[in-house]
PDB file of N, CA and C in Angstrom:
ATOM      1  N   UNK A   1      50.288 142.089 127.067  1.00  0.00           N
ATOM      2  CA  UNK A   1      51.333 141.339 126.408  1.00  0.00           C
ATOM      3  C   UNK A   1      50.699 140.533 125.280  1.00  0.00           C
ATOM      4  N   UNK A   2      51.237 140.862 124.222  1.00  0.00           N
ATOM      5  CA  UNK A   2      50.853 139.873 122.578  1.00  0.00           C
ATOM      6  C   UNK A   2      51.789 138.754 122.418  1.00  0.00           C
ATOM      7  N   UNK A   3      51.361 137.657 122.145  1.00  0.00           N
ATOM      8  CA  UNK A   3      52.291 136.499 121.721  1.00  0.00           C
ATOM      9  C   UNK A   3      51.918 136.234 120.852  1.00  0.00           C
ATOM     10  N   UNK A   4      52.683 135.861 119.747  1.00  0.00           N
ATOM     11  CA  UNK A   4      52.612 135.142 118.274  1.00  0.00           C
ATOM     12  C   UNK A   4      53.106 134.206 118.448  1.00  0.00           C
ATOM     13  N   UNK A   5      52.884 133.006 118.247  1.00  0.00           N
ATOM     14  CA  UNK A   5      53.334 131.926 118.165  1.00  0.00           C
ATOM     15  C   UNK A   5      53.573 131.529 116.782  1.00  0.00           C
ATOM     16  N   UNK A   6      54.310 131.215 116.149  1.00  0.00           N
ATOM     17  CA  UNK A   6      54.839 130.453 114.835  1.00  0.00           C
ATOM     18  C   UNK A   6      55.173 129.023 114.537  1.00  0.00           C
ATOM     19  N   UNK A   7      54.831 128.234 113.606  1.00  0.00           N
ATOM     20  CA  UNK A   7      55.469 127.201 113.824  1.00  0.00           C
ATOM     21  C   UNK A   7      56.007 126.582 112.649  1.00  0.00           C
ATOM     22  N   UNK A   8      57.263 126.433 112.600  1.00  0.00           N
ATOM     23  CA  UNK A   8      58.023 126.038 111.137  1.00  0.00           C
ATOM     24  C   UNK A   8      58.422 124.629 111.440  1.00  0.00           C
ATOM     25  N   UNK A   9      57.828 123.738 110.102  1.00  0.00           N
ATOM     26  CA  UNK A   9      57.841 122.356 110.207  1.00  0.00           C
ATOM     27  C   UNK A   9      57.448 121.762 111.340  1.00  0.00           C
ATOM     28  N   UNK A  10      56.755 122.352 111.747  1.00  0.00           N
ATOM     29  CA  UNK A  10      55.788 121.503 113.599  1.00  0.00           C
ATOM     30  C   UNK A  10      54.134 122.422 113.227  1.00  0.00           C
ATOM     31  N   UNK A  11      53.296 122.145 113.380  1.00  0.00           N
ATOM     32  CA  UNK A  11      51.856 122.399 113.882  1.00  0.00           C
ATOM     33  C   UNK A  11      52.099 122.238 115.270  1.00  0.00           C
ATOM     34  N   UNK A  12      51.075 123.775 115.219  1.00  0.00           N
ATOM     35  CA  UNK A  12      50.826 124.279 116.554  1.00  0.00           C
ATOM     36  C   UNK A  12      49.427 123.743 117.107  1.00  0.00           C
ATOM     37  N   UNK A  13      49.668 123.287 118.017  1.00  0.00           N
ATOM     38  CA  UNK A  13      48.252 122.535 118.488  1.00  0.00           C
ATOM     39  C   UNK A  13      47.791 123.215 119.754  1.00  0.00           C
ATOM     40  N   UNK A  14      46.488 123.351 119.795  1.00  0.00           N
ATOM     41  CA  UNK A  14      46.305 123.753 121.121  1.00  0.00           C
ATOM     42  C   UNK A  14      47.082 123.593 122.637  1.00  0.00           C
ATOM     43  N   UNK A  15      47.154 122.522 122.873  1.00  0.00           N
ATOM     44  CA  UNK A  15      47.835 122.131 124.213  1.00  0.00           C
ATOM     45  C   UNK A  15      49.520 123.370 124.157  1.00  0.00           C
ATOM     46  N   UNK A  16      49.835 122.768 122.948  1.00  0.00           N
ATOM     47  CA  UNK A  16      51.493 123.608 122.729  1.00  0.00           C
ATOM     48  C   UNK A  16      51.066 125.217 122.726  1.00  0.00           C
ATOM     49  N   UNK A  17      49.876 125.577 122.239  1.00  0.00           N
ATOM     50  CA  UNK A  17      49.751 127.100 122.303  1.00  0.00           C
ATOM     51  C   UNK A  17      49.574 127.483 124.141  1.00  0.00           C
ATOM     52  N   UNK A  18      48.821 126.414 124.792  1.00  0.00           N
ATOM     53  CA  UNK A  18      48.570 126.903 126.258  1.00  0.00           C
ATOM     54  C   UNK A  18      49.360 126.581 126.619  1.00  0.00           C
ATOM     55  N   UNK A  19      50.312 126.351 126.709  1.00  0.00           N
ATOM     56  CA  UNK A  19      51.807 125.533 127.308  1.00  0.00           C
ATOM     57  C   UNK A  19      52.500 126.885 127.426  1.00  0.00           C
ATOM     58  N   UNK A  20      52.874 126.916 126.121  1.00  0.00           N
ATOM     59  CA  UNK A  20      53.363 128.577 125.628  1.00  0.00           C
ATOM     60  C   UNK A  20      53.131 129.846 126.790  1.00  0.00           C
ATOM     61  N   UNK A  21      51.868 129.581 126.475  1.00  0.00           N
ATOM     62  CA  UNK A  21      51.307 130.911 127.338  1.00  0.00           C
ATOM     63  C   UNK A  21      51.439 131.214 128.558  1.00  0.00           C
ATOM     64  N   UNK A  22      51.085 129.601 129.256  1.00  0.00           N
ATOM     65  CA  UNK A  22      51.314 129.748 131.063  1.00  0.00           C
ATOM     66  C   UNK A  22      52.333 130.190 131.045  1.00  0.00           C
ATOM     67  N   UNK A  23      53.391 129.065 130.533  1.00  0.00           N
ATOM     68  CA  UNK A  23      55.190 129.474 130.704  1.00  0.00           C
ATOM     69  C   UNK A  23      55.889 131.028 130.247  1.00  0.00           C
ATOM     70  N   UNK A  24      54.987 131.539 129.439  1.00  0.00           N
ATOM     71  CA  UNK A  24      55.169 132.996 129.665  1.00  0.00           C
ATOM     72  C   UNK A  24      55.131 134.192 130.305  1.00  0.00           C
ATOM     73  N   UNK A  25      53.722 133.866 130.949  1.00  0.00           N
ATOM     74  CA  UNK A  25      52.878 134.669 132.131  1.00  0.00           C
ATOM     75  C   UNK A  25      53.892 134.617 132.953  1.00  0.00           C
ATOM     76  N   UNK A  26      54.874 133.778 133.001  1.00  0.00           N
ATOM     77  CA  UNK A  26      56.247 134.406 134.164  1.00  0.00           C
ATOM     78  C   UNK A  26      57.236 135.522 133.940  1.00  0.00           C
ATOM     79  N   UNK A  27      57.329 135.927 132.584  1.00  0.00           N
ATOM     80  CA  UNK A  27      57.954 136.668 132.620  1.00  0.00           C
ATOM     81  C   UNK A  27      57.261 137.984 132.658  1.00  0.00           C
ATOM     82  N   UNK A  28      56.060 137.952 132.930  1.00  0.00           N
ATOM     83  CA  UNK A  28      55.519 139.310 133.436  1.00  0.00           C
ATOM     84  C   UNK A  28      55.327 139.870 134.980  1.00  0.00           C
ATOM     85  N   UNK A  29      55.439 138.532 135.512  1.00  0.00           N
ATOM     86  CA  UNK A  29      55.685 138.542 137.065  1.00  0.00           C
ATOM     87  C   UNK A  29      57.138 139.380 137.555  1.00  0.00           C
ATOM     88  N   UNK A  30      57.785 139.300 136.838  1.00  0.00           N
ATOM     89  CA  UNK A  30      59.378 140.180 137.006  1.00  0.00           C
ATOM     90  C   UNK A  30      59.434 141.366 135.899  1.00  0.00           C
ATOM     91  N   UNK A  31      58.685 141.205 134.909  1.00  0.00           N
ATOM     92  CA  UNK A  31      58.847 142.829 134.110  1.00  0.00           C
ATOM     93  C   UNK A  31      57.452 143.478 133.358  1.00  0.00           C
ATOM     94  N   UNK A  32      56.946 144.094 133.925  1.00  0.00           N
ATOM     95  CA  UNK A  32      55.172 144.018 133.628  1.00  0.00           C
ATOM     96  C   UNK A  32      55.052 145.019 132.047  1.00  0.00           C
ATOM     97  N   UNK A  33      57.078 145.381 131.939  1.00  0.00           N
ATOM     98  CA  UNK A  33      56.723 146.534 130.317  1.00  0.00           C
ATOM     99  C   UNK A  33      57.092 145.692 129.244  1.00  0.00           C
ATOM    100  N   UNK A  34      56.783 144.308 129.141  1.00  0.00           N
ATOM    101  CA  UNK A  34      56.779 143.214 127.954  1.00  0.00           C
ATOM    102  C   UNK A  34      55.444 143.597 126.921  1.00  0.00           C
ATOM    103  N   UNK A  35      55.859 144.387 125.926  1.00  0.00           N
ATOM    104  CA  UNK A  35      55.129 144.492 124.950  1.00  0.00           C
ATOM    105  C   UNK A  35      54.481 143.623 124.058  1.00  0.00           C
ATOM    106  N   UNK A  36      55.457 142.717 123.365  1.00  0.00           N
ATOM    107  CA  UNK A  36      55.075 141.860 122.581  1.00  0.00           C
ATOM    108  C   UNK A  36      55.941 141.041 122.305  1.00  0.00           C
ATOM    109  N   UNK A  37      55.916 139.403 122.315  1.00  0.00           N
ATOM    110  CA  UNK A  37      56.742 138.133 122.342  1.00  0.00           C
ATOM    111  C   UNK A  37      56.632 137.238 120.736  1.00  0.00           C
ATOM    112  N   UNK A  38      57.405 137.217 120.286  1.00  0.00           N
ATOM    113  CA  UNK A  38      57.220 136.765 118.591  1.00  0.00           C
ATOM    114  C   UNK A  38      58.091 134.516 119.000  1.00  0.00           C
ATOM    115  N   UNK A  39      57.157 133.935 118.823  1.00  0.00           N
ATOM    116  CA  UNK A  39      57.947 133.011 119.552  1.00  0.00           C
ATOM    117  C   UNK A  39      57.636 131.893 118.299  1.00  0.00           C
ATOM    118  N   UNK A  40      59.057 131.243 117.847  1.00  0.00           N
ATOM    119  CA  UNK A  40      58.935 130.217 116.982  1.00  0.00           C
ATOM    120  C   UNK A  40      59.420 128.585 117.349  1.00  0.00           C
ATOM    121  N   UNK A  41      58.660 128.179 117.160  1.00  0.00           N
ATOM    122  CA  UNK A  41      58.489 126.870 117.338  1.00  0.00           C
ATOM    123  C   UNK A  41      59.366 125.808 116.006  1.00  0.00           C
ATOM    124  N   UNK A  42      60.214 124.867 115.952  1.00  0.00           N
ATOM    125  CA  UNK A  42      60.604 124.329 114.779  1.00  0.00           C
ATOM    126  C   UNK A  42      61.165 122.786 115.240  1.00  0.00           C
ATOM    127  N   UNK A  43      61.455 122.145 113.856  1.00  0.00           N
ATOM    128  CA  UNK A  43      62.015 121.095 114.227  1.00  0.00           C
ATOM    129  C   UNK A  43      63.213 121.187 113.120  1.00  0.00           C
ATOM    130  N   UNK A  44      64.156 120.478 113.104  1.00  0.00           N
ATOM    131  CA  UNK A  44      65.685 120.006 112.326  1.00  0.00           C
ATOM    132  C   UNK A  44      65.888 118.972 112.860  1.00  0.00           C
ATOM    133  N   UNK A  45      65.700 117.861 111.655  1.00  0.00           N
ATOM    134  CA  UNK A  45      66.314 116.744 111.739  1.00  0.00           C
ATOM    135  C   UNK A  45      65.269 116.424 113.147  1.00  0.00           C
ATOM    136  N   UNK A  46      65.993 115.566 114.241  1.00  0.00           N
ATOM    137  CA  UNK A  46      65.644 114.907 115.315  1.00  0.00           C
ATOM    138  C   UNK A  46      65.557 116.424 116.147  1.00  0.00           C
ATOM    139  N   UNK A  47      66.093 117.071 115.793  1.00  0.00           N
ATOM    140  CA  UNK A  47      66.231 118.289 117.210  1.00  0.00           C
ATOM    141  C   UNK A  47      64.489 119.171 116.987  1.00  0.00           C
ATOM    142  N   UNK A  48      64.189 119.650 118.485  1.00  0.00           N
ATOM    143  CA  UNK A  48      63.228 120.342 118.394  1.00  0.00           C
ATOM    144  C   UNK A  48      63.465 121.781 118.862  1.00  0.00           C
ATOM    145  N   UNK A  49      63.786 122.977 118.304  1.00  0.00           N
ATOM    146  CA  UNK A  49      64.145 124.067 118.580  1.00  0.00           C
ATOM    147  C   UNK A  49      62.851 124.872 118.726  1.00  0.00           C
ATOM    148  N   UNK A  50      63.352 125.605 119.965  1.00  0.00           N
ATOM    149  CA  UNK A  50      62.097 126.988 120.066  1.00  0.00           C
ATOM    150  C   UNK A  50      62.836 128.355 120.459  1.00  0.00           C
ATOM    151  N   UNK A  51      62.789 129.229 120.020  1.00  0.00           N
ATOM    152  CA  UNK A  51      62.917 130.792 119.545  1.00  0.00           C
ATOM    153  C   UNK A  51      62.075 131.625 120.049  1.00  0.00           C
ATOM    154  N   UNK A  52      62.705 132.924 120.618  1.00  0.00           N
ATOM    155  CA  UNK A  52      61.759 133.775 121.035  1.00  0.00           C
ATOM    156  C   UNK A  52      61.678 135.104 121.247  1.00  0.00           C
ATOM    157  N   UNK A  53      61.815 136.511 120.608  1.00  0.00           N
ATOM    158  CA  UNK A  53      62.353 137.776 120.463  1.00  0.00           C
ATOM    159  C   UNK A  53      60.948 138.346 121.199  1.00  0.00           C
ATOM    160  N   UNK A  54      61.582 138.854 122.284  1.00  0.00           N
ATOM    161  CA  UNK A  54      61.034 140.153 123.296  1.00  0.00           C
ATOM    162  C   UNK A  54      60.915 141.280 122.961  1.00  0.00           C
ATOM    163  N   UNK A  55      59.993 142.495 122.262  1.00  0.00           N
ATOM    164  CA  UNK A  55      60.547 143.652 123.118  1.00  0.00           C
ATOM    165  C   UNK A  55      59.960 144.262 124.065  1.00  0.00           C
ATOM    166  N   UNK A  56      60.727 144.765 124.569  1.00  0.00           N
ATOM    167  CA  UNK A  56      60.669 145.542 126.196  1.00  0.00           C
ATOM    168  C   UNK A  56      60.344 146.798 125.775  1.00  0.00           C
ATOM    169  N   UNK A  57      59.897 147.901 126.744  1.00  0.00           N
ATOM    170  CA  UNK A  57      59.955 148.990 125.895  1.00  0.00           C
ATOM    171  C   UNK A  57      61.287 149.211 126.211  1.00  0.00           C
ATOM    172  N   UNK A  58      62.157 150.165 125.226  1.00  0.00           N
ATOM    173  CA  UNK A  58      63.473 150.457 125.018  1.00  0.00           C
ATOM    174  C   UNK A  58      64.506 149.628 124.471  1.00  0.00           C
ATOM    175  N   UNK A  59      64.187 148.062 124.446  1.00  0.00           N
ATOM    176  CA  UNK A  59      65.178 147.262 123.870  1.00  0.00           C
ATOM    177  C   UNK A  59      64.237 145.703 123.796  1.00  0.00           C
ATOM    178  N   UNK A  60      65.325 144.904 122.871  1.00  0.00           N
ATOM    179  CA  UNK A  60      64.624 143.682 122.419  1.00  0.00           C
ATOM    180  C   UNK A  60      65.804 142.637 123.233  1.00  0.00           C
ATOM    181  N   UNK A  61      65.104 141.529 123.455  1.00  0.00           N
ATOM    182  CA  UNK A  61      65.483 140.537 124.130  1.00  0.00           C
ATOM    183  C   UNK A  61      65.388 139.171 122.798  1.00  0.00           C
ATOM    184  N   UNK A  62      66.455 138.303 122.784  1.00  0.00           N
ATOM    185  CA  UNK A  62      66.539 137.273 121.913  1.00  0.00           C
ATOM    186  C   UNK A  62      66.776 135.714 122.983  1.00  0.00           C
ATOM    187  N   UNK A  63      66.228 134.702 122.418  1.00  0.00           N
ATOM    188  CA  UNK A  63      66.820 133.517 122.996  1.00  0.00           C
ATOM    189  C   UNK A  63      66.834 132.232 122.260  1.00  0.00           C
ATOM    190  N   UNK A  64      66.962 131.550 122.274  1.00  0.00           N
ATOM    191  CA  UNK A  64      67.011 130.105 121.522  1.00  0.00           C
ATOM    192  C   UNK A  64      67.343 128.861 122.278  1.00  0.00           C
ATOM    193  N   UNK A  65      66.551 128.020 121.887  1.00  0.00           N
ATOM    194  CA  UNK A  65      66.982 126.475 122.886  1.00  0.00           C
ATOM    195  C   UNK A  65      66.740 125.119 121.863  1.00  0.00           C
ATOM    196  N   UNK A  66      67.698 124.483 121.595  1.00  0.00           N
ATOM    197  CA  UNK A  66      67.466 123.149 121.090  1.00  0.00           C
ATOM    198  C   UNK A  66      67.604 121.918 121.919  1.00  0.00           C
ATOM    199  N   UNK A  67      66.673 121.296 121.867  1.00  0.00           N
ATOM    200  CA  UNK A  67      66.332 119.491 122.700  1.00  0.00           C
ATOM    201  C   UNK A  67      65.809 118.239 122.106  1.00  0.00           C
ATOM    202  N   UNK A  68      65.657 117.570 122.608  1.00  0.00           N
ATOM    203  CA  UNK A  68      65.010 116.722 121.781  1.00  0.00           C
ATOM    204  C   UNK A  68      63.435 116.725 122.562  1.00  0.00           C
ATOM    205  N   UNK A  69      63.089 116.962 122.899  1.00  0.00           N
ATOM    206  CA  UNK A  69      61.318 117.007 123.518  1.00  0.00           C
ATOM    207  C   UNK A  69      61.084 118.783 122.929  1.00  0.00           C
ATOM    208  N   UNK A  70      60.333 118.913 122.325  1.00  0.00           N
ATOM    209  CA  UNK A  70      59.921 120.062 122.304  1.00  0.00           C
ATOM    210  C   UNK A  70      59.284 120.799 123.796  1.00  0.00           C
ATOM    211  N   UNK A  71      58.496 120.003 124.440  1.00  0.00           N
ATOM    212  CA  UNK A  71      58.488 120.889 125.815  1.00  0.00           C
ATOM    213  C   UNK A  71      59.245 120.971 126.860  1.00  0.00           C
ATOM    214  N   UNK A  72      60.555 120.613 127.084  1.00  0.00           N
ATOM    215  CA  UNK A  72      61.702 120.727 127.906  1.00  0.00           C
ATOM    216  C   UNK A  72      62.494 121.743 126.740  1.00  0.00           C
ATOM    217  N   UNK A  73      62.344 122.349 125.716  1.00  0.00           N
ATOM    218  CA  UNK A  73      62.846 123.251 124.846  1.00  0.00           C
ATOM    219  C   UNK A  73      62.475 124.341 125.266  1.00  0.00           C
ATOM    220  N   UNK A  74      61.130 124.567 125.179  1.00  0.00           N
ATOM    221  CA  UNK A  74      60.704 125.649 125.620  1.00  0.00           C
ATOM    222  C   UNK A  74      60.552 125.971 127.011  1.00  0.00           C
ATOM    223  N   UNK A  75      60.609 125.303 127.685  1.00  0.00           N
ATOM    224  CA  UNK A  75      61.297 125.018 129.582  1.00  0.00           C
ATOM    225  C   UNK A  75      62.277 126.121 129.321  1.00  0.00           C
ATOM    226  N   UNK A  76      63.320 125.427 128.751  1.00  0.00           N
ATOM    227  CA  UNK A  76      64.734 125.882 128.832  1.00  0.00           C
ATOM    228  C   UNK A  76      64.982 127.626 128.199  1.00  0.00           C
ATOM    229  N   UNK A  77      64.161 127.728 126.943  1.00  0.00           N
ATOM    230  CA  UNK A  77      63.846 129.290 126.106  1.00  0.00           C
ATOM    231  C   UNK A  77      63.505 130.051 127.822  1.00  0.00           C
ATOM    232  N   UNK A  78      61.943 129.637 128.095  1.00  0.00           N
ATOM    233  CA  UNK A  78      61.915 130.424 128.964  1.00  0.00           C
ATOM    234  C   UNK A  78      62.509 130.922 130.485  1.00  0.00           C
ATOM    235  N   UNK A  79      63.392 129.896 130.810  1.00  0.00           N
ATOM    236  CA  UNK A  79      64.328 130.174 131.829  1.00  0.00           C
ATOM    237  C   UNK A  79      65.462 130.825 131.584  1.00  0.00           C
ATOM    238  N   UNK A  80      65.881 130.410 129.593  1.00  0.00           N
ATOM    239  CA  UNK A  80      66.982 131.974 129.596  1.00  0.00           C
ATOM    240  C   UNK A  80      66.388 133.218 129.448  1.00  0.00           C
ATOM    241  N   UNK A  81      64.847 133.421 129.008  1.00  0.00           N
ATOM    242  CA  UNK A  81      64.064 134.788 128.555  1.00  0.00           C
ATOM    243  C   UNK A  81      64.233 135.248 130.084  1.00  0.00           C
ATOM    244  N   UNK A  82      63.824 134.256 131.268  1.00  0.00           N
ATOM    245  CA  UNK A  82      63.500 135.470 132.559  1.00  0.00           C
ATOM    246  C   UNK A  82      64.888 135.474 133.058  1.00  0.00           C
ATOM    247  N   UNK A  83      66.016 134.929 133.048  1.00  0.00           N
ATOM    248  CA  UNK A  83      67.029 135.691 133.465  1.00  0.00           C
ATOM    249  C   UNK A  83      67.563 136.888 132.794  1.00  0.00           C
ATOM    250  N   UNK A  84      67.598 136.910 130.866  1.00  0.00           N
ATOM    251  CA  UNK A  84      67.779 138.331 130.439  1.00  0.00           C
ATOM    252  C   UNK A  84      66.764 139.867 130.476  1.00  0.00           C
ATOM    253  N   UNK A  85      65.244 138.801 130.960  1.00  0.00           N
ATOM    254  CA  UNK A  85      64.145 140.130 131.159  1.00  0.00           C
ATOM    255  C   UNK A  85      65.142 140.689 132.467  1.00  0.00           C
ATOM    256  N   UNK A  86      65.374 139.514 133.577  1.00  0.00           N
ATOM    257  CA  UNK A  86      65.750 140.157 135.350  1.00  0.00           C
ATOM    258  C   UNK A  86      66.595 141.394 135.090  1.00  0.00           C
ATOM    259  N   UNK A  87      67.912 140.481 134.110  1.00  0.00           N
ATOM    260  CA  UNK A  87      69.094 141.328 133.965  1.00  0.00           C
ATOM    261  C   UNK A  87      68.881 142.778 133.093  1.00  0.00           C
ATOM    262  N   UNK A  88      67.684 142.756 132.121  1.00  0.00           N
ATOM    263  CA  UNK A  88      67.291 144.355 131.989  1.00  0.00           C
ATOM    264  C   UNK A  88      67.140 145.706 132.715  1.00  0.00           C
ATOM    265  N   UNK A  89      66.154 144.576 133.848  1.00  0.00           N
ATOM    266  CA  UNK A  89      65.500 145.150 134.421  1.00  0.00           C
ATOM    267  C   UNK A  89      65.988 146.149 135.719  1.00  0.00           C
ATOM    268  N   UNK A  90      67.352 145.158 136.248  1.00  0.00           N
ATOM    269  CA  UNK A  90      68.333 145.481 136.910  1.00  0.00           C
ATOM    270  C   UNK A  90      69.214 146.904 136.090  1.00  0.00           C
ATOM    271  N   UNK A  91      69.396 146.724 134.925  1.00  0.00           N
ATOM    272  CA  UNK A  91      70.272 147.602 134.484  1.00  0.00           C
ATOM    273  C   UNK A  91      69.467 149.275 134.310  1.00  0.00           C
ATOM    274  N   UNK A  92      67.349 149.073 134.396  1.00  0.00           N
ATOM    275  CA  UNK A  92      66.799 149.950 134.449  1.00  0.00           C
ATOM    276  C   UNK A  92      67.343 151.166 135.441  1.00  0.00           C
ATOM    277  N   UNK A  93      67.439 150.265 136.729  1.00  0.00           N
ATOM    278  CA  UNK A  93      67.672 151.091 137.827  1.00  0.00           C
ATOM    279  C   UNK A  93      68.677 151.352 138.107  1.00  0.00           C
ATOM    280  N   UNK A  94      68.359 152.324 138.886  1.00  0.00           N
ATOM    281  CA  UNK A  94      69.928 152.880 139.281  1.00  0.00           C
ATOM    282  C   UNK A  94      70.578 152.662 141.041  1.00  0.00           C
ATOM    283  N   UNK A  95      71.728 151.876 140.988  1.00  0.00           N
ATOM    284  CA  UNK A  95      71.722 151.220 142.133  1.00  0.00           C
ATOM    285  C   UNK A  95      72.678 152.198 142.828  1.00  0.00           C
ATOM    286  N   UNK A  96      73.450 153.128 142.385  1.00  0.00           N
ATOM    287  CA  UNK A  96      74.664 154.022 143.076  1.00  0.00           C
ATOM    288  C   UNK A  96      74.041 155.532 143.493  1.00  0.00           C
ATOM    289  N   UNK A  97      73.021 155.622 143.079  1.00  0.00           N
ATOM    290  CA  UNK A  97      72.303 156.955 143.673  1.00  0.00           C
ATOM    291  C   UNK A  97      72.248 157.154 145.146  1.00  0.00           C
ATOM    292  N   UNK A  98      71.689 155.941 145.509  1.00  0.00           N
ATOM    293  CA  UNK A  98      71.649 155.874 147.135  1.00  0.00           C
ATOM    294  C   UNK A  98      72.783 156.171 147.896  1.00  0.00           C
ATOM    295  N   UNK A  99      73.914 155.279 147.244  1.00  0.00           N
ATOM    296  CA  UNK A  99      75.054 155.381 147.948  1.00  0.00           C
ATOM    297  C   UNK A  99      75.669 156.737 148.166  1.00  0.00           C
ATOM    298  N   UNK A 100      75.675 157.840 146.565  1.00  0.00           N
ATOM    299  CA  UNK A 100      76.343 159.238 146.932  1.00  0.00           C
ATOM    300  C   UNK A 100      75.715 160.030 147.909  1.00  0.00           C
ATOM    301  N   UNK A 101      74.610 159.884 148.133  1.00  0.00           N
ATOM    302  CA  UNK A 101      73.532 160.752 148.625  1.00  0.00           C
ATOM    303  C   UNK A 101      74.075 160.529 150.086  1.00  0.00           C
ATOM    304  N   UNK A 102      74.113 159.188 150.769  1.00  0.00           N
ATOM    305  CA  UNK A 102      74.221 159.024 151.704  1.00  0.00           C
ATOM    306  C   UNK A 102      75.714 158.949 152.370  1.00  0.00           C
ATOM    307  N   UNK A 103      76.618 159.206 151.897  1.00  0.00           N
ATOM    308  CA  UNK A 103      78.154 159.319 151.968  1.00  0.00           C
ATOM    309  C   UNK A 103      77.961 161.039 151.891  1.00  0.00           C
ATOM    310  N   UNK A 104      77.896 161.476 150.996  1.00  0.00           N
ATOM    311  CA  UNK A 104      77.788 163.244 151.366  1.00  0.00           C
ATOM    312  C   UNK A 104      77.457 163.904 152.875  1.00  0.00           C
ATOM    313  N   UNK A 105      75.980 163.316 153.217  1.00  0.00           N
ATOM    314  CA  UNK A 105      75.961 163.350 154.574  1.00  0.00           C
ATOM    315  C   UNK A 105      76.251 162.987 155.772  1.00  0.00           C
ATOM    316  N   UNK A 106      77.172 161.765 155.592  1.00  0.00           N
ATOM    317  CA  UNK A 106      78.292 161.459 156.538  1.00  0.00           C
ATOM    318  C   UNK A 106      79.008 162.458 156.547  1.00  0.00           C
ATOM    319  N   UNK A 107      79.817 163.050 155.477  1.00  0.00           N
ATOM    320  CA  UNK A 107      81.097 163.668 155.477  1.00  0.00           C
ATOM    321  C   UNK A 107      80.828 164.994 156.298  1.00  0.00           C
TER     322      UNK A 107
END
């Protein structure tokens, strides 16, 4: 997994780059085909926004979070990234196969 980190109108400082990273390493715990994470960091006005485009292989994942702490921002990015990685991941498989297979041989 590649992460880019970006940072528009904020410097990226070490601590915020390892912050980044741990809090990412979760979303490989639930989908291990995370290619590469493009993740932007910003500020507006008082707000601190962080951004973050996935792709998976076969499709791209988007999210966005604005707060006022930049690290409860990116808290929040990455708790919507691992519910839309879960919900991919779910849609990978196929959950009704089992069921025909095993209704045929009842009948």
């Amino acid at each position: 997994m590649q992460i880019k980190l970006t940072g528009h109108h904020v410097e990226i400082t070490d601590p915020l780059r390892s912050y980044v990273g741990n809090k990412l390493e979760r979303l490989e715990r639930h989908f291990d085909n995370v290619v590469d994470i493009h993740v932007i960091l910003g500020v507006e006005k008082l707000r601190q926004k962080a951004e973050a485009t996935i792709h998976l292989s076969g499709s791209t994942v988007y999210a966005d979070c604005t707060d006022e702490d930049m690290y409860a921002a990116i808290d929040s990015l990455v708790d919507k990234l691992d519910r839309q990685v879960v919900k991919h991941k779910e849609k990978l498989t196929d959950h009704h196969r089992s069921e025909g297979v095993a209704r045929k041989e009842m009948v």
